[in-house]
C-alpha atoms as a PDB file:
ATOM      1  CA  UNK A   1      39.450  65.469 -37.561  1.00  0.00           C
ATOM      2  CA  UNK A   2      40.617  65.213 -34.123  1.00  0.00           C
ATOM      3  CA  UNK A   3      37.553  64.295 -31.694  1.00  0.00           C
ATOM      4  CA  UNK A   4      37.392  66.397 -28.616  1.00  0.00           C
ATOM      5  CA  UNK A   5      38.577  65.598 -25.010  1.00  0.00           C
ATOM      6  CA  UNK A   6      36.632  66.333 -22.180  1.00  0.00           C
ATOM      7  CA  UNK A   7      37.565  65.416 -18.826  1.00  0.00           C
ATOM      8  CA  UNK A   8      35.216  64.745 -16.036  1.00  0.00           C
ATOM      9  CA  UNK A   9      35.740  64.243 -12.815  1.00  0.00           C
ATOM     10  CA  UNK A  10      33.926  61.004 -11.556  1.00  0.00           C
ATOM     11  CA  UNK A  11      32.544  60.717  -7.710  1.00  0.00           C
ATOM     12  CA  UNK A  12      31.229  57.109  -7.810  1.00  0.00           C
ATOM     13  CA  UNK A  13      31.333  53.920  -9.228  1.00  0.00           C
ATOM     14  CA  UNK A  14      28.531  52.110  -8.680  1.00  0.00           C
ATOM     15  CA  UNK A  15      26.922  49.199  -9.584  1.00  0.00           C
ATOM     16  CA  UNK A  16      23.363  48.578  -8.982  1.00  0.00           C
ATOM     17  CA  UNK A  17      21.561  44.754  -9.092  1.00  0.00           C
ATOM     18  CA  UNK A  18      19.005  43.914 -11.860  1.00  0.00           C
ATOM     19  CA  UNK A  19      15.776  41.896 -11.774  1.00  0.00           C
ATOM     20  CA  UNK A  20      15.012  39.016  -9.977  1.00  0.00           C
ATOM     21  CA  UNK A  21      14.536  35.570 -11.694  1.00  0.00           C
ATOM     22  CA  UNK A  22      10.681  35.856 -11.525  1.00  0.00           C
ATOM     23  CA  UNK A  23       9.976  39.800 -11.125  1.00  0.00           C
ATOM     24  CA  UNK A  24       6.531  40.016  -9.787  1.00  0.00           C
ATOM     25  CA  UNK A  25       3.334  41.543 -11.691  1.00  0.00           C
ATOM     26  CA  UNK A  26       1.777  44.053  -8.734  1.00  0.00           C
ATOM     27  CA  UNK A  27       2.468  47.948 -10.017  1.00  0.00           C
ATOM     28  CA  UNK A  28       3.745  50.308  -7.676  1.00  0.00           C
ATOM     29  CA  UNK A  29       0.770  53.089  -7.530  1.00  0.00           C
ATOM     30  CA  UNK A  30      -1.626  49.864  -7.499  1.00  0.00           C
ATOM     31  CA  UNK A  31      -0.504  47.242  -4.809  1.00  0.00           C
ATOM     32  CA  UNK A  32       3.011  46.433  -3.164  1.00  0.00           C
ATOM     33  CA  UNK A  33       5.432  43.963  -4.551  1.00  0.00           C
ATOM     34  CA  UNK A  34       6.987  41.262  -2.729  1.00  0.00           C
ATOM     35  CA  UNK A  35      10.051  41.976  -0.961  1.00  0.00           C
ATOM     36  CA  UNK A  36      12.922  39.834  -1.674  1.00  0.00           C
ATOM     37  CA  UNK A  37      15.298  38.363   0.773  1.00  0.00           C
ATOM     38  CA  UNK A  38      19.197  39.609   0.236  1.00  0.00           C
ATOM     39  CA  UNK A  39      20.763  42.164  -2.584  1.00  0.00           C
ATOM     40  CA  UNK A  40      19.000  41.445  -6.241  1.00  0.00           C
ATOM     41  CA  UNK A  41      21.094  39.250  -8.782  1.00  0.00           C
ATOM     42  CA  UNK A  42      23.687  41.598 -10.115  1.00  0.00           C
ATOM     43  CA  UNK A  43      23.052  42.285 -14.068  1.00  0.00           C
ATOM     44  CA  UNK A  44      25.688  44.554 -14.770  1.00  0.00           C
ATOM     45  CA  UNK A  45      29.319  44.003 -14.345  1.00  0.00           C
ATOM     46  CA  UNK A  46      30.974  46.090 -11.169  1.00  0.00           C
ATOM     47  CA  UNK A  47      32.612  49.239 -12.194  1.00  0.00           C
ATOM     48  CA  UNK A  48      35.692  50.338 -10.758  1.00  0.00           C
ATOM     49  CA  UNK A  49      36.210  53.933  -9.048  1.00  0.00           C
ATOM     50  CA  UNK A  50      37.404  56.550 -12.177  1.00  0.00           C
ATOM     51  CA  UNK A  51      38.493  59.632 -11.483  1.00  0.00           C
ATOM     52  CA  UNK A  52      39.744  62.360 -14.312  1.00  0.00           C
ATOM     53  CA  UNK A  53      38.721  60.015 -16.878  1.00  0.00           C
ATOM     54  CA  UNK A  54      39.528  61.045 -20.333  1.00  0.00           C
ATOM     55  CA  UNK A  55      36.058  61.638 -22.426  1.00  0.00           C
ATOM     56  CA  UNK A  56      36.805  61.061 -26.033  1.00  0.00           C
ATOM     57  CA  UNK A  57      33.818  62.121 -28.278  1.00  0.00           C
ATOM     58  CA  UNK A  58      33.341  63.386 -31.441  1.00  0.00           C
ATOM     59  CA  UNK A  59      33.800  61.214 -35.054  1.00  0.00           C
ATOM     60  CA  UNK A  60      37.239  60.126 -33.579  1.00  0.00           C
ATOM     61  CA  UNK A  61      35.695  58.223 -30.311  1.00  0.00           C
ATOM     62  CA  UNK A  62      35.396  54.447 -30.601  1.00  0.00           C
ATOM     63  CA  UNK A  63      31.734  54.299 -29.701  1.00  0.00           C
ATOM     64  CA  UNK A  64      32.694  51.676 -26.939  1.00  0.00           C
ATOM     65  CA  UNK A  65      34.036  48.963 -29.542  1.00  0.00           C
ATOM     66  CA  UNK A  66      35.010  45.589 -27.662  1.00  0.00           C
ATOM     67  CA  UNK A  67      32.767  46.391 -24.674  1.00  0.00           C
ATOM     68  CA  UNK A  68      28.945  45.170 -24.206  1.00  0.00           C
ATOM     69  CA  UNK A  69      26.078  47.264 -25.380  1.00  0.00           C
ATOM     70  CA  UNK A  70      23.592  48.614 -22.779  1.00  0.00           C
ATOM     71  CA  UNK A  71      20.639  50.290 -22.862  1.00  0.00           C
ATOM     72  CA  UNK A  72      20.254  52.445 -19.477  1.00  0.00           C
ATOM     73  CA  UNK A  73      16.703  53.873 -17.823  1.00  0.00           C
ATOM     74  CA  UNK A  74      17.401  56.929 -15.696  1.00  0.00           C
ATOM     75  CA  UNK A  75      14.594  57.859 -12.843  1.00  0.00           C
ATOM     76  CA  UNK A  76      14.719  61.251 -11.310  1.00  0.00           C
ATOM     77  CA  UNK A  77      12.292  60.655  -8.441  1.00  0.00           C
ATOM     78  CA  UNK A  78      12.188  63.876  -6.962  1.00  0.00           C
ATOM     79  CA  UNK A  79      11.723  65.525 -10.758  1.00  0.00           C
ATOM     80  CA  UNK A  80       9.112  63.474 -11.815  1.00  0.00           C
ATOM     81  CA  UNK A  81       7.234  63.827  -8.341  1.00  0.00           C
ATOM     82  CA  UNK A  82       7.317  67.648  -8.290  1.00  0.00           C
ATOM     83  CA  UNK A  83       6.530  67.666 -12.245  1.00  0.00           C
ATOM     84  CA  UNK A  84       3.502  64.942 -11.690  1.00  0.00           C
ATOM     85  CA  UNK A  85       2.018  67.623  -9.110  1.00  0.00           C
ATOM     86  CA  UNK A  86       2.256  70.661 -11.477  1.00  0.00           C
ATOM     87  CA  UNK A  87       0.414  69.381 -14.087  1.00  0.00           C
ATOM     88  CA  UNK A  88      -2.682  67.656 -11.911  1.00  0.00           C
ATOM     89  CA  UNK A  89      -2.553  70.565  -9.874  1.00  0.00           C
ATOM     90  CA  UNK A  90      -2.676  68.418  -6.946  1.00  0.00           C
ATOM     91  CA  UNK A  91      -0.661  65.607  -4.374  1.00  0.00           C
ATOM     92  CA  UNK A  92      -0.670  62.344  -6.221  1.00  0.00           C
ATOM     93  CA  UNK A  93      -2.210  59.836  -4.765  1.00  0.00           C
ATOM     94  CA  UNK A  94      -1.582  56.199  -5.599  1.00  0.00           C
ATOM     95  CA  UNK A  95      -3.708  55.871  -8.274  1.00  0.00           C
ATOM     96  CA  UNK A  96      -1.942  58.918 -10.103  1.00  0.00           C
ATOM     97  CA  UNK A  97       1.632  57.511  -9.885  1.00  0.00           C
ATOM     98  CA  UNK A  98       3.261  55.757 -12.737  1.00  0.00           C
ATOM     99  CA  UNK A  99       3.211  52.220 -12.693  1.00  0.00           C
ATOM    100  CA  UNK A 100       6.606  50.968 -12.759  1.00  0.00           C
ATOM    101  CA  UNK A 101       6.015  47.349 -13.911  1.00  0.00           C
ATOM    102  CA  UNK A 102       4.250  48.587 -16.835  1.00  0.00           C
ATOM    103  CA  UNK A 103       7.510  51.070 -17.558  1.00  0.00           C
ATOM    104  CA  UNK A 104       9.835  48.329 -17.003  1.00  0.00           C
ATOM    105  CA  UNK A 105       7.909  46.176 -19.153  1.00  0.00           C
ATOM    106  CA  UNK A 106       8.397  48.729 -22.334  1.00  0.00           C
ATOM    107  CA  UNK A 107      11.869  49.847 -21.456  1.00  0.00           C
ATOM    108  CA  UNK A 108      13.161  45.975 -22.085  1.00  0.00           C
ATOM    109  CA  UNK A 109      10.591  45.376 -25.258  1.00  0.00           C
ATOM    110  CA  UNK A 110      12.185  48.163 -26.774  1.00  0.00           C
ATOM    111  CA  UNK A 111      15.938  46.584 -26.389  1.00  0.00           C
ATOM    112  CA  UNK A 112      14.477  44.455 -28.734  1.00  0.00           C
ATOM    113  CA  UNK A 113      14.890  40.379 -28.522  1.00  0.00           C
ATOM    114  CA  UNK A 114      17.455  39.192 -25.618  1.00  0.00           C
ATOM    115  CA  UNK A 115      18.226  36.054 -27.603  1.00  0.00           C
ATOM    116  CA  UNK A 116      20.188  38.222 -30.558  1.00  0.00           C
ATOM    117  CA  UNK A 117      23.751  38.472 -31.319  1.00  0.00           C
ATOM    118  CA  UNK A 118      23.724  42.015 -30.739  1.00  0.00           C
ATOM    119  CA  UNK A 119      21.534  42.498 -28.017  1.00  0.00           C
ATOM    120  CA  UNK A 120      21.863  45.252 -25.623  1.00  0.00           C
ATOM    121  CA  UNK A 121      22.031  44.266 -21.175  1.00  0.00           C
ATOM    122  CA  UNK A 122      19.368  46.079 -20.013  1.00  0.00           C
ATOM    123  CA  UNK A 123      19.276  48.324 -16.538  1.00  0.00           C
ATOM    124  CA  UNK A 124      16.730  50.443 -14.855  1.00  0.00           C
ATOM    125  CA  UNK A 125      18.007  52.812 -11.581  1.00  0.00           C
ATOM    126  CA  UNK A 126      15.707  54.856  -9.662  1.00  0.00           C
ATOM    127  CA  UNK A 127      17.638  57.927  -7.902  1.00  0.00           C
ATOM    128  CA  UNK A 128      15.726  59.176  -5.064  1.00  0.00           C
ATOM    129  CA  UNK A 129      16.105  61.462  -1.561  1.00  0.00           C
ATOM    130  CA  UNK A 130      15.216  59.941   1.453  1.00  0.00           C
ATOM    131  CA  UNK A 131      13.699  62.289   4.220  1.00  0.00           C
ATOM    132  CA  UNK A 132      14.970  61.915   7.677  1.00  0.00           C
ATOM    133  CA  UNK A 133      11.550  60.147   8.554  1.00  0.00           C
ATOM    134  CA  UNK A 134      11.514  57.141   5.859  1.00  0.00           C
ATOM    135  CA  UNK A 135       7.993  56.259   6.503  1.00  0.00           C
ATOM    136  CA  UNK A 136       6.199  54.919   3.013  1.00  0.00           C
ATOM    137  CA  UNK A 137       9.037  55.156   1.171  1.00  0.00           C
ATOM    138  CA  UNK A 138      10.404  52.228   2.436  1.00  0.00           C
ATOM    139  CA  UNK A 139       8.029  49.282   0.881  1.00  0.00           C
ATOM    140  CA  UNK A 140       8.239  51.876  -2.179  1.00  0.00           C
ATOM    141  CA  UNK A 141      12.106  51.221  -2.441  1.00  0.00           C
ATOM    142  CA  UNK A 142      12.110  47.790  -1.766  1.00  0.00           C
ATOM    143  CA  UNK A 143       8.941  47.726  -4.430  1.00  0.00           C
ATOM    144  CA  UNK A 144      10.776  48.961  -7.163  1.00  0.00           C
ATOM    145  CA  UNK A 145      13.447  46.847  -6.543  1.00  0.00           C
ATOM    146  CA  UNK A 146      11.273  43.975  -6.527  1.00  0.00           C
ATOM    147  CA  UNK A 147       9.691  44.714 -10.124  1.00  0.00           C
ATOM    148  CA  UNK A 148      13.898  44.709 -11.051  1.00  0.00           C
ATOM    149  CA  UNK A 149      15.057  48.374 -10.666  1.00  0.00           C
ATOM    150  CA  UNK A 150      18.219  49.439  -9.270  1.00  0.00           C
ATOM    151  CA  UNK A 151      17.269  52.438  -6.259  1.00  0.00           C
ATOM    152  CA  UNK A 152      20.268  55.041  -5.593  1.00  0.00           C
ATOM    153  CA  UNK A 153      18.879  56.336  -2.173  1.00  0.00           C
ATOM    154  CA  UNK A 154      20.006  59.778  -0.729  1.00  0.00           C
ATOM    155  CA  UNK A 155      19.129  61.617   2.567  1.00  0.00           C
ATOM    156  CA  UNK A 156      17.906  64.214   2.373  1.00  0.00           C
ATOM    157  CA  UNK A 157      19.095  66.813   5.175  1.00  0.00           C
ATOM    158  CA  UNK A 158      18.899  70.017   3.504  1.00  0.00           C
ATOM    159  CA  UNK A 159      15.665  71.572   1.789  1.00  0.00           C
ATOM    160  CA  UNK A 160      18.535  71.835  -1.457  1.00  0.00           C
ATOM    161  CA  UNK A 161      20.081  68.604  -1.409  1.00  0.00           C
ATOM    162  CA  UNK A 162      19.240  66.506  -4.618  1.00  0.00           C
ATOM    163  CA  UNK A 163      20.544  63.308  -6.716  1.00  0.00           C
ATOM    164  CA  UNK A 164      21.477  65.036  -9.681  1.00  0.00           C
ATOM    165  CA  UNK A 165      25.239  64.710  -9.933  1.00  0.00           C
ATOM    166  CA  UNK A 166      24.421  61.031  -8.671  1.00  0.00           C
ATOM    167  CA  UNK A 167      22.004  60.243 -11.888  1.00  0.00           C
ATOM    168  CA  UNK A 168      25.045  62.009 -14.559  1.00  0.00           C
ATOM    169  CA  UNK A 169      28.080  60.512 -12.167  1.00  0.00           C
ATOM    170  CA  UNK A 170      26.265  57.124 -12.778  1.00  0.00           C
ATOM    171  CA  UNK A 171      25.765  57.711 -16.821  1.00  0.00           C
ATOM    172  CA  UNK A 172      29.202  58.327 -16.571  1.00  0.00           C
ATOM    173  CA  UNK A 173      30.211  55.760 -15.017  1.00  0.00           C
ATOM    174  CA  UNK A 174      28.234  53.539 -17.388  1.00  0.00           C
ATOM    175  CA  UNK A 175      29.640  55.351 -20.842  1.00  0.00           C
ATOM    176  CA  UNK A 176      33.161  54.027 -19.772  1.00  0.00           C
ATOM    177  CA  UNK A 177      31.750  50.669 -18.587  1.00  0.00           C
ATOM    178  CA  UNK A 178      29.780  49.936 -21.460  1.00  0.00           C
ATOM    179  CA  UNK A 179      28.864  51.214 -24.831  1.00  0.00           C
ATOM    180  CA  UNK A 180      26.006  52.503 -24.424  1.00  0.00           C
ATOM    181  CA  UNK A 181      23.568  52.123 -27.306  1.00  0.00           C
ATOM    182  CA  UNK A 182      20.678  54.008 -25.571  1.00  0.00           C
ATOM    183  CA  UNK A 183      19.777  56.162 -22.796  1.00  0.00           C
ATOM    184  CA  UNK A 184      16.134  57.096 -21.562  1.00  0.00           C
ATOM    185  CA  UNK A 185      15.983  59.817 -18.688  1.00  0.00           C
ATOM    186  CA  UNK A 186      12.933  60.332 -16.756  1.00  0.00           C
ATOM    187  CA  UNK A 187      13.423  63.936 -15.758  1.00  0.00           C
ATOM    188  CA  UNK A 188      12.032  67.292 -17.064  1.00  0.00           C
ATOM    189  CA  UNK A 189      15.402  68.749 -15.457  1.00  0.00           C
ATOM    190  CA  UNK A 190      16.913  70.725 -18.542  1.00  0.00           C
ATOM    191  CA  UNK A 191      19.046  72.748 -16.292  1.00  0.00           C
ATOM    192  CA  UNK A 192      21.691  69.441 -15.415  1.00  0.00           C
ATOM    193  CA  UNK A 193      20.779  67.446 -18.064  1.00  0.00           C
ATOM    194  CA  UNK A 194      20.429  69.463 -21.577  1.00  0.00           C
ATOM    195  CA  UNK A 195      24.041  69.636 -22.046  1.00  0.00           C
ATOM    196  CA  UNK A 196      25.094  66.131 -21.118  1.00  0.00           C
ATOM    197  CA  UNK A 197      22.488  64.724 -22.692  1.00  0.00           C
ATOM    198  CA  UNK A 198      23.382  66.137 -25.981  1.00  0.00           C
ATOM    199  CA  UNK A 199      27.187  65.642 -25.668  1.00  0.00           C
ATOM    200  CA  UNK A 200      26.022  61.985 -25.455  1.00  0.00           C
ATOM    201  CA  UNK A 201      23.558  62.165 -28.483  1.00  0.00           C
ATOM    202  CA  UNK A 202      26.199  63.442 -30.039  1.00  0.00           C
ATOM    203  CA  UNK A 203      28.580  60.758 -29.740  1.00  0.00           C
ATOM    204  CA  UNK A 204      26.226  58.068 -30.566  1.00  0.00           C
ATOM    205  CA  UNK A 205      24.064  57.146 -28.103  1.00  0.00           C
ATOM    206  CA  UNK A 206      20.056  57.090 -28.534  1.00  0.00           C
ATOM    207  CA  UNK A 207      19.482  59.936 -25.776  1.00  0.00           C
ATOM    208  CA  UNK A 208      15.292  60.023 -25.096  1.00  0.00           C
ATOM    209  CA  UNK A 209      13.672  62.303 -22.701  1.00  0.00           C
ATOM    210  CA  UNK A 210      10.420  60.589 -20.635  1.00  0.00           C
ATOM    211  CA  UNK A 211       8.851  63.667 -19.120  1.00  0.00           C
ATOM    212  CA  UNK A 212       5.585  66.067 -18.806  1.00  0.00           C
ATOM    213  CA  UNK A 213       5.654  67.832 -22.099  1.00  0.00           C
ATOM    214  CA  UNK A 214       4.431  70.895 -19.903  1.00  0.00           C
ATOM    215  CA  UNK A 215       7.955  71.223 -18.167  1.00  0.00           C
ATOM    216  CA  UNK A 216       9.864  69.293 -20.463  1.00  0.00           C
ATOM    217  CA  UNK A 217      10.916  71.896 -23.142  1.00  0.00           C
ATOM    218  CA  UNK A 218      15.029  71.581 -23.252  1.00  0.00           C
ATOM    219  CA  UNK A 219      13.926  68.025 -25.103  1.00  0.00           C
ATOM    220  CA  UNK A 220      11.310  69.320 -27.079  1.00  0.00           C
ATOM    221  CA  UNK A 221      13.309  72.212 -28.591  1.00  0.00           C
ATOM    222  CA  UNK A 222      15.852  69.414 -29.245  1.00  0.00           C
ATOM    223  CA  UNK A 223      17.161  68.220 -32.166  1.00  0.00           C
ATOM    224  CA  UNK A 224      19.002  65.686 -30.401  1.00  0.00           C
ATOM    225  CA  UNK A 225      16.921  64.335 -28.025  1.00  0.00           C
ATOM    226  CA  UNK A 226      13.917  62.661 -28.666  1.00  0.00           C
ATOM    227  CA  UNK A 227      10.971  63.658 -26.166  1.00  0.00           C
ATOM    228  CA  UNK A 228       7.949  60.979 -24.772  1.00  0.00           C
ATOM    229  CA  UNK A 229       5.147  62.434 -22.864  1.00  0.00           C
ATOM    230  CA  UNK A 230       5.060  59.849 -19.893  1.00  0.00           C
ATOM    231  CA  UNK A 231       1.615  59.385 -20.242  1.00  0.00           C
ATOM    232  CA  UNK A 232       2.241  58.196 -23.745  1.00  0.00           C
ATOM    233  CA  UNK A 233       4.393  55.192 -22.383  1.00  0.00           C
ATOM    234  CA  UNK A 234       1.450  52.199 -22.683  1.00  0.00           C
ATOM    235  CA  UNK A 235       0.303  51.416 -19.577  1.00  0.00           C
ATOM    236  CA  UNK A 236       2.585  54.085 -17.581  1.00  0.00           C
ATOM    237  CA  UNK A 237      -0.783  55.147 -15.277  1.00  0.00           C
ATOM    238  CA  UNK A 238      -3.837  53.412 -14.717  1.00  0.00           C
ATOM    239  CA  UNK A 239      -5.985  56.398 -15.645  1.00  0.00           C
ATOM    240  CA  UNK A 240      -5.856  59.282 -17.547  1.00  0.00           C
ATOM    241  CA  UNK A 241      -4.437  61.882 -15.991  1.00  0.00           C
ATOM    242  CA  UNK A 242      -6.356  65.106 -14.606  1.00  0.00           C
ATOM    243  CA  UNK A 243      -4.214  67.718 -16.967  1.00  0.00           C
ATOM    244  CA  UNK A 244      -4.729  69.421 -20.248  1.00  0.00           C
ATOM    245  CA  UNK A 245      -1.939  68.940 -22.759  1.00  0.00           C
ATOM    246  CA  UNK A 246      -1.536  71.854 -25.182  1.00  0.00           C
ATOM    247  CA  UNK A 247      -0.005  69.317 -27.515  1.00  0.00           C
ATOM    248  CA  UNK A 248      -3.356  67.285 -27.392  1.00  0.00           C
ATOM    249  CA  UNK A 249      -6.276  69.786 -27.640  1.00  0.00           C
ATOM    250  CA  UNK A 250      -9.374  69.074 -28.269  1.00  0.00           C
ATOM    251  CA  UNK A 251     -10.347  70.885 -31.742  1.00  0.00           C
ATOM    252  CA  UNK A 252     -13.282  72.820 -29.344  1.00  0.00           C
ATOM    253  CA  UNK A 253     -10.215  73.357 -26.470  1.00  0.00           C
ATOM    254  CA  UNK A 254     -10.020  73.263 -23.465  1.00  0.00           C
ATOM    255  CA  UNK A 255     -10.060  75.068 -19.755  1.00  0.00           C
ATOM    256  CA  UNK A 256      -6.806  75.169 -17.854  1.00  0.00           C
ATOM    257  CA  UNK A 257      -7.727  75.421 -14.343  1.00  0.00           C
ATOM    258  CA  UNK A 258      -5.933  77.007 -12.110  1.00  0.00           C
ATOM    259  CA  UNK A 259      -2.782  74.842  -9.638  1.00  0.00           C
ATOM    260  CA  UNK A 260      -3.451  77.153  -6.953  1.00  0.00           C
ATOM    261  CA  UNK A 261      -6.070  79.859  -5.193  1.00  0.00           C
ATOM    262  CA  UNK A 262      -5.883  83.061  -6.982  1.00  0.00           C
ATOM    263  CA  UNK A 263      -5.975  84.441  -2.844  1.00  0.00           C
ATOM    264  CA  UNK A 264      -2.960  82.230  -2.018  1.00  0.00           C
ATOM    265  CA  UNK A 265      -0.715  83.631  -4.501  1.00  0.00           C
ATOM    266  CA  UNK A 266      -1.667  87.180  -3.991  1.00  0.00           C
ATOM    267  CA  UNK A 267      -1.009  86.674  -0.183  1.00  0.00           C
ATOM    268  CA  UNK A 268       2.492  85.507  -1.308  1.00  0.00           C
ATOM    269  CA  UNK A 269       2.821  87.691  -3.589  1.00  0.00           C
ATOM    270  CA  UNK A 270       2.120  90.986  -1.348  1.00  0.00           C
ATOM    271  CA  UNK A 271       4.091  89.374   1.506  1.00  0.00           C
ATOM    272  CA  UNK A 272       7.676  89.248  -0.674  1.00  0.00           C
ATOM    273  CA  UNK A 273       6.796  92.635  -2.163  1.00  0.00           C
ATOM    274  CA  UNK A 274       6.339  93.690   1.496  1.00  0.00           C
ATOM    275  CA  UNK A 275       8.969  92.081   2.655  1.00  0.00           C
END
């Protein structure tokens, strides 16, 4: 059987740095790494600019024979944000954000031991939008790059401009570069990633889904994907999270309360059927 060709059309090449020699131990939601002087040791090999690339999947496709394995950690920063809100029903706060050390820390235990024949490079990219005042966000980037992550930073001038052709350009990018053995996506974004995500699966590639298992049901329904709840990742928060998981009742259950004022969304709701 002849294995399908797809052909995408590639924006960017990029190629983000990896970890510093001694990454430091201070989490993101709980204290403010170090910042580093100059650009992060690369970790990856540079990838040149593809356009039109041929896609070869199927039982035909060489599964990336002859070029190094990688395992690959995708952050949608904007998704998780916006997801992390909906299910505490509330802003986070610093002590409600994932901890990114702790993430790191089981992305690369799960590539397994570094000193095998077969083991995988290992990198982490954060993909974020950058509002016209930076503010905070600033010691957050150069945080996370601290604890080893590579941070794809966007502005953000319109209310509708996102990162998520960035985050699939750069998988892309990476499936030519490398063979790559397994991919873990932060993002409850079904609507850009399902489909990808499952053409990779299909070829080979360990595709899991880290999300809220309230907004996260493209991966759940899967039978290619495998699904995480974030908070199951050891370590991810430093408390338990204010939500109610309908995958982790309690046998007596459980109140869901409410993520806004019953008067708020009537107002809103009058004012478009008015409108």
């Amino acid at each position: 059987m002849v294995g399908r060709v797809r052909r995408r059309a590639v924006r960017r090449a990029s190629s983000p740095g990896g970890p510093p020699a001694d990454p430091p131990a201070d989490p993101v939601g709980g204290g403010r790494a170090p910042v580093t002087d100059g650009e992060p040791t690369g970790q990856t090999a540079p990838v040149t600019e593809t356009t039109g690339t041929a896609v070869l999947t199927g039982p035909d496709a060489d599964h990336g024979r002859g070029r190094p394995a990688l395992d690959l950690l995708i952050w949608d920063a904007p998704n998780i944000d916006m997801t992390l809100s909906t299910v505490i029903g509330a802003r986070p706060t610093a002590a409600s954000r994932p901890r990114f050390d702790a993430i790191a820390a089981w992305f690369v235990d799960a590539a397994g031991d570094p000193g095998a024949p077969d083991a995988p490079e290992v990198e982490a990219c954060v993909f974020a939008n950058i509002p016209p005042v930076v503010g905070s966000m600033r010691g957050w980037v150069e945080a996370l790059r601290g604890f080893g992550y590579a941070v794809f930073a966007r502005p953000k001038q319109q209310p509708d401009d996102d990162i998520d052709q960035d985050m699939l350009d750069h998988i892309d990018v990476r499936s030519h570069s490398h063979r790559l053995r397994r991919l873990v996506v932060f993002s409850g974004d079904g609507r850009n990633f399902a489909e990808p995500l499952e053409d990779l699966a299909r070829a080979g590639t360990q595709v899991v889904v880290v999300a809220f298992s309230e907004v996260a049901g493209y991966a759940i329904g899967s039978e290619l994907i495998e699904f995480i709840d974030i908070e199951d990742v050891p370590g991810a928060f430093a408390a338990p999270l204010d939500r109610v998981r309908l995958d982790a009742l309690p046998p007596d259950g459980a109140w869901l309360r409410p993520t806004r004022s019953l008067r708020d969304f009537v107002s809103t709701w009058s004012a478009r059927r008015n409108g």
